[in-house]
Structures are given as C-alpha cells and as structure tokens.
Protein backbone atom coordinates (compact mmCIF):
# COMPACT_ATOMS: atom_id res chain seq x y z
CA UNK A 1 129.75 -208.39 218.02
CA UNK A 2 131.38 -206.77 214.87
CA UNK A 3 131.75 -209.82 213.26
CA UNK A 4 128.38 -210.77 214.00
CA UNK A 5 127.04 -207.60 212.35
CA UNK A 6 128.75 -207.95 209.11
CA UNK A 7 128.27 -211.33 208.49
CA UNK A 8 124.80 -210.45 208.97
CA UNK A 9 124.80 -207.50 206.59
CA UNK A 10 127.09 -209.65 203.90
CA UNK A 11 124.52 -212.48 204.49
CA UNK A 12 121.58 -209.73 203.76
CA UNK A 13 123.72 -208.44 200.50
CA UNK A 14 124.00 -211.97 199.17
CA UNK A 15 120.23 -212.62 199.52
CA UNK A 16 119.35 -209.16 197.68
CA UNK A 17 121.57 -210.20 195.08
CA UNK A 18 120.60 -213.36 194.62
CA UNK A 19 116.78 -211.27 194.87
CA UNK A 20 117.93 -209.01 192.27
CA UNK A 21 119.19 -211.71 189.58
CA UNK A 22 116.03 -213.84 189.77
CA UNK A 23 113.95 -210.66 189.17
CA UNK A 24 115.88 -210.11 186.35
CA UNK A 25 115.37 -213.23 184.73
CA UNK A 26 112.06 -212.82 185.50
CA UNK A 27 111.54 -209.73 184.13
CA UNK A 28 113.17 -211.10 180.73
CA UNK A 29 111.37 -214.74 180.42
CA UNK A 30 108.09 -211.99 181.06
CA UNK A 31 109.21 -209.96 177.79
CA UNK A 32 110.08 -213.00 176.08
CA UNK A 33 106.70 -214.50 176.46
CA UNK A 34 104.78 -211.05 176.06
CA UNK A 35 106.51 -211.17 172.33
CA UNK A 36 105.34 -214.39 171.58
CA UNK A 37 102.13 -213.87 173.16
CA UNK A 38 101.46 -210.91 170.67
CA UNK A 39 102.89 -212.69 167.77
CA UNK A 40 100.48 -215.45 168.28
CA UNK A 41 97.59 -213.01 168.42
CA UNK A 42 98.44 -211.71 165.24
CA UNK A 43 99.12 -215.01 163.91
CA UNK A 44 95.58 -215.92 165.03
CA UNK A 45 93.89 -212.74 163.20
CA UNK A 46 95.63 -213.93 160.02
CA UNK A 47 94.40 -217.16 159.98
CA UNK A 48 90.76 -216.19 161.13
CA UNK A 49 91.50 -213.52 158.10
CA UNK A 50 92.00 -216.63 156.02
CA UNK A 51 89.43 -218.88 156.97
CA UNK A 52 86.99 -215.76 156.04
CA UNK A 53 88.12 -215.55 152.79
CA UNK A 54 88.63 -219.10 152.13
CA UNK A 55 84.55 -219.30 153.20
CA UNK A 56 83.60 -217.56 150.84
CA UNK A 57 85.42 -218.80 148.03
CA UNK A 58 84.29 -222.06 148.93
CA UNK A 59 80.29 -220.29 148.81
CA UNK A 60 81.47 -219.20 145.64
CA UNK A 61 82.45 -222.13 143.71
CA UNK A 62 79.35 -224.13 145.00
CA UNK A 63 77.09 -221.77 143.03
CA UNK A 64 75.83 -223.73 139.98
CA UNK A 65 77.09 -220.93 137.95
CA UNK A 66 80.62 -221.44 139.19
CA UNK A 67 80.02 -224.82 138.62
CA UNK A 68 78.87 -224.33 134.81
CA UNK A 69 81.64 -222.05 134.44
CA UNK A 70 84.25 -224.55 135.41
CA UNK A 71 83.21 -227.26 132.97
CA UNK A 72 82.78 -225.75 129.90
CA UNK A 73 86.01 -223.80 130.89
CA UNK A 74 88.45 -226.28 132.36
CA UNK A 75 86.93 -229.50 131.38
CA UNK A 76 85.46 -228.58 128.12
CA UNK A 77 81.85 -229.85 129.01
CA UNK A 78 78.88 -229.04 126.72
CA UNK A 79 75.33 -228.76 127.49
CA UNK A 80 72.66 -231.19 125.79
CA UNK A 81 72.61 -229.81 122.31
CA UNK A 82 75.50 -227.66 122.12
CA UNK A 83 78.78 -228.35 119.72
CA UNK A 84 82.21 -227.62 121.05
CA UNK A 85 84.36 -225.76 118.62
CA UNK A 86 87.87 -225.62 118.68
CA UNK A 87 90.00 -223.65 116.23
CA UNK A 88 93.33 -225.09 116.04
CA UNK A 89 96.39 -222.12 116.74
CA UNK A 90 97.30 -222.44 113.27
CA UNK A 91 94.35 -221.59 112.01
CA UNK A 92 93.86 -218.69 114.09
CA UNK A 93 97.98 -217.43 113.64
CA UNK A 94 96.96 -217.96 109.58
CA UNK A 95 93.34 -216.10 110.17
CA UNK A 96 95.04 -212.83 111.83
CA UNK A 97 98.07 -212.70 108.78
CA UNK A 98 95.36 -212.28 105.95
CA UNK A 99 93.86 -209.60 107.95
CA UNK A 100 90.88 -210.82 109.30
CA UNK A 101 89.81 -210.04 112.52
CA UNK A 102 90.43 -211.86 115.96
CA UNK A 103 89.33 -211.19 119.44
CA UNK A 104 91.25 -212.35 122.37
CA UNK A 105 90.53 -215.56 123.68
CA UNK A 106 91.27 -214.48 127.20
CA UNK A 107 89.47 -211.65 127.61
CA UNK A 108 85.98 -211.87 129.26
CA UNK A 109 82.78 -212.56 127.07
CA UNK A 110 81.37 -209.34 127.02
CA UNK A 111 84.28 -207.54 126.12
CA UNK A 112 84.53 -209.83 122.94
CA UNK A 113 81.13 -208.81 122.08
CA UNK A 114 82.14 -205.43 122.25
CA UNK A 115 85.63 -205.88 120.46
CA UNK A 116 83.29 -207.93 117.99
CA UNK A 117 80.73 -205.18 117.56
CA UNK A 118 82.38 -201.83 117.62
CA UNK A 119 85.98 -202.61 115.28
C-alpha cells in the first residue's frame, strides 16, 4: 500500500508542476501582450494626434489665401495687372556696399514696412 501512496503523491507532484510551469508561461505571454497592448494604444493616440493636425493643415492650405500665397510665393504667379520684379543678388550685394538701405527678403511683409518706415 506504501508504494501505492507515493506513486500517487509523486504522480500529484508531477501534475502541480507541470500546473505550475504552464501558469508561468501564462503569466509571461499575459505581460508580454499587456506591453504591446499599451504600446499600441499609445501608438494609436499619436496617429489620431496626427491625423488632427494634418486636418487642419489640409483646411488651411485650401483657403484661397493660402492658395494666393503659394503662387506668388513659390511659383512666382502675378495677378492680372501686376509686374513681377526681381532684383538680381548682385544688385542687391552692390545696393547694401554703397550704403543704401535693404530690408530682409525673408522676413514677413509687415515687418518690412516697419523696417522700411522707422530706420
């Protein structure tokens, strides 16, 4: 009957071992997947981020003043009546050395009204 009993308990210790290692893994594919699971939420948040701002520079440059802005800037597009002027760099370099003065090109148009006005 001894033997009977302790193959029965070694039986029972194999089976809470073999319990114990597949809980285990469990427990680590569950972490595993709860990291990638909150990765992909924040992931998601980024993009949605994204898309927001990426609206509303698309609402942006579908305003006819964006529009405007881009073709006389980028493209060099005039209106109906209006003459394009461009002053070649050497002209402008040979403009600043006899002292007259220049405004920044890249500076925004107000601010070379008021660079204009108030020197």
């Amino acid at each position: 009957m001894s033997k009977l009993i302790l193959l029965r308990n070694g039986a029972v210790v194999v089976i809470g071992v073999v319990a114990l290692v597949n809980i285990g893994k469990t427990l680590l594919d569950l972490r595993v997947k709860e990291a990638r699971y909150t990765n992909l939420v924040k992931e998601v948040q980024n993009l949605r981020d994204k898309k927001i701002a990426l609206t509303k520079d698309l609402a942006e440059a579908q305003t006819p003043w964006h529009i405007e802005k881009q073709a006389r800037d980028n493209l060099q597009m005039i209106k109906p009546g209006e003459k394009l002027v461009i002053i070649p760099e050497e002209l402008a370099i040979v403009g600043s050395a006899l002292g007259e003065s220049t405004v920044k090109v890249d500076l925004p148009v107000w601010k070379q009204w008021v660079a204009l006005i108030f020197q």
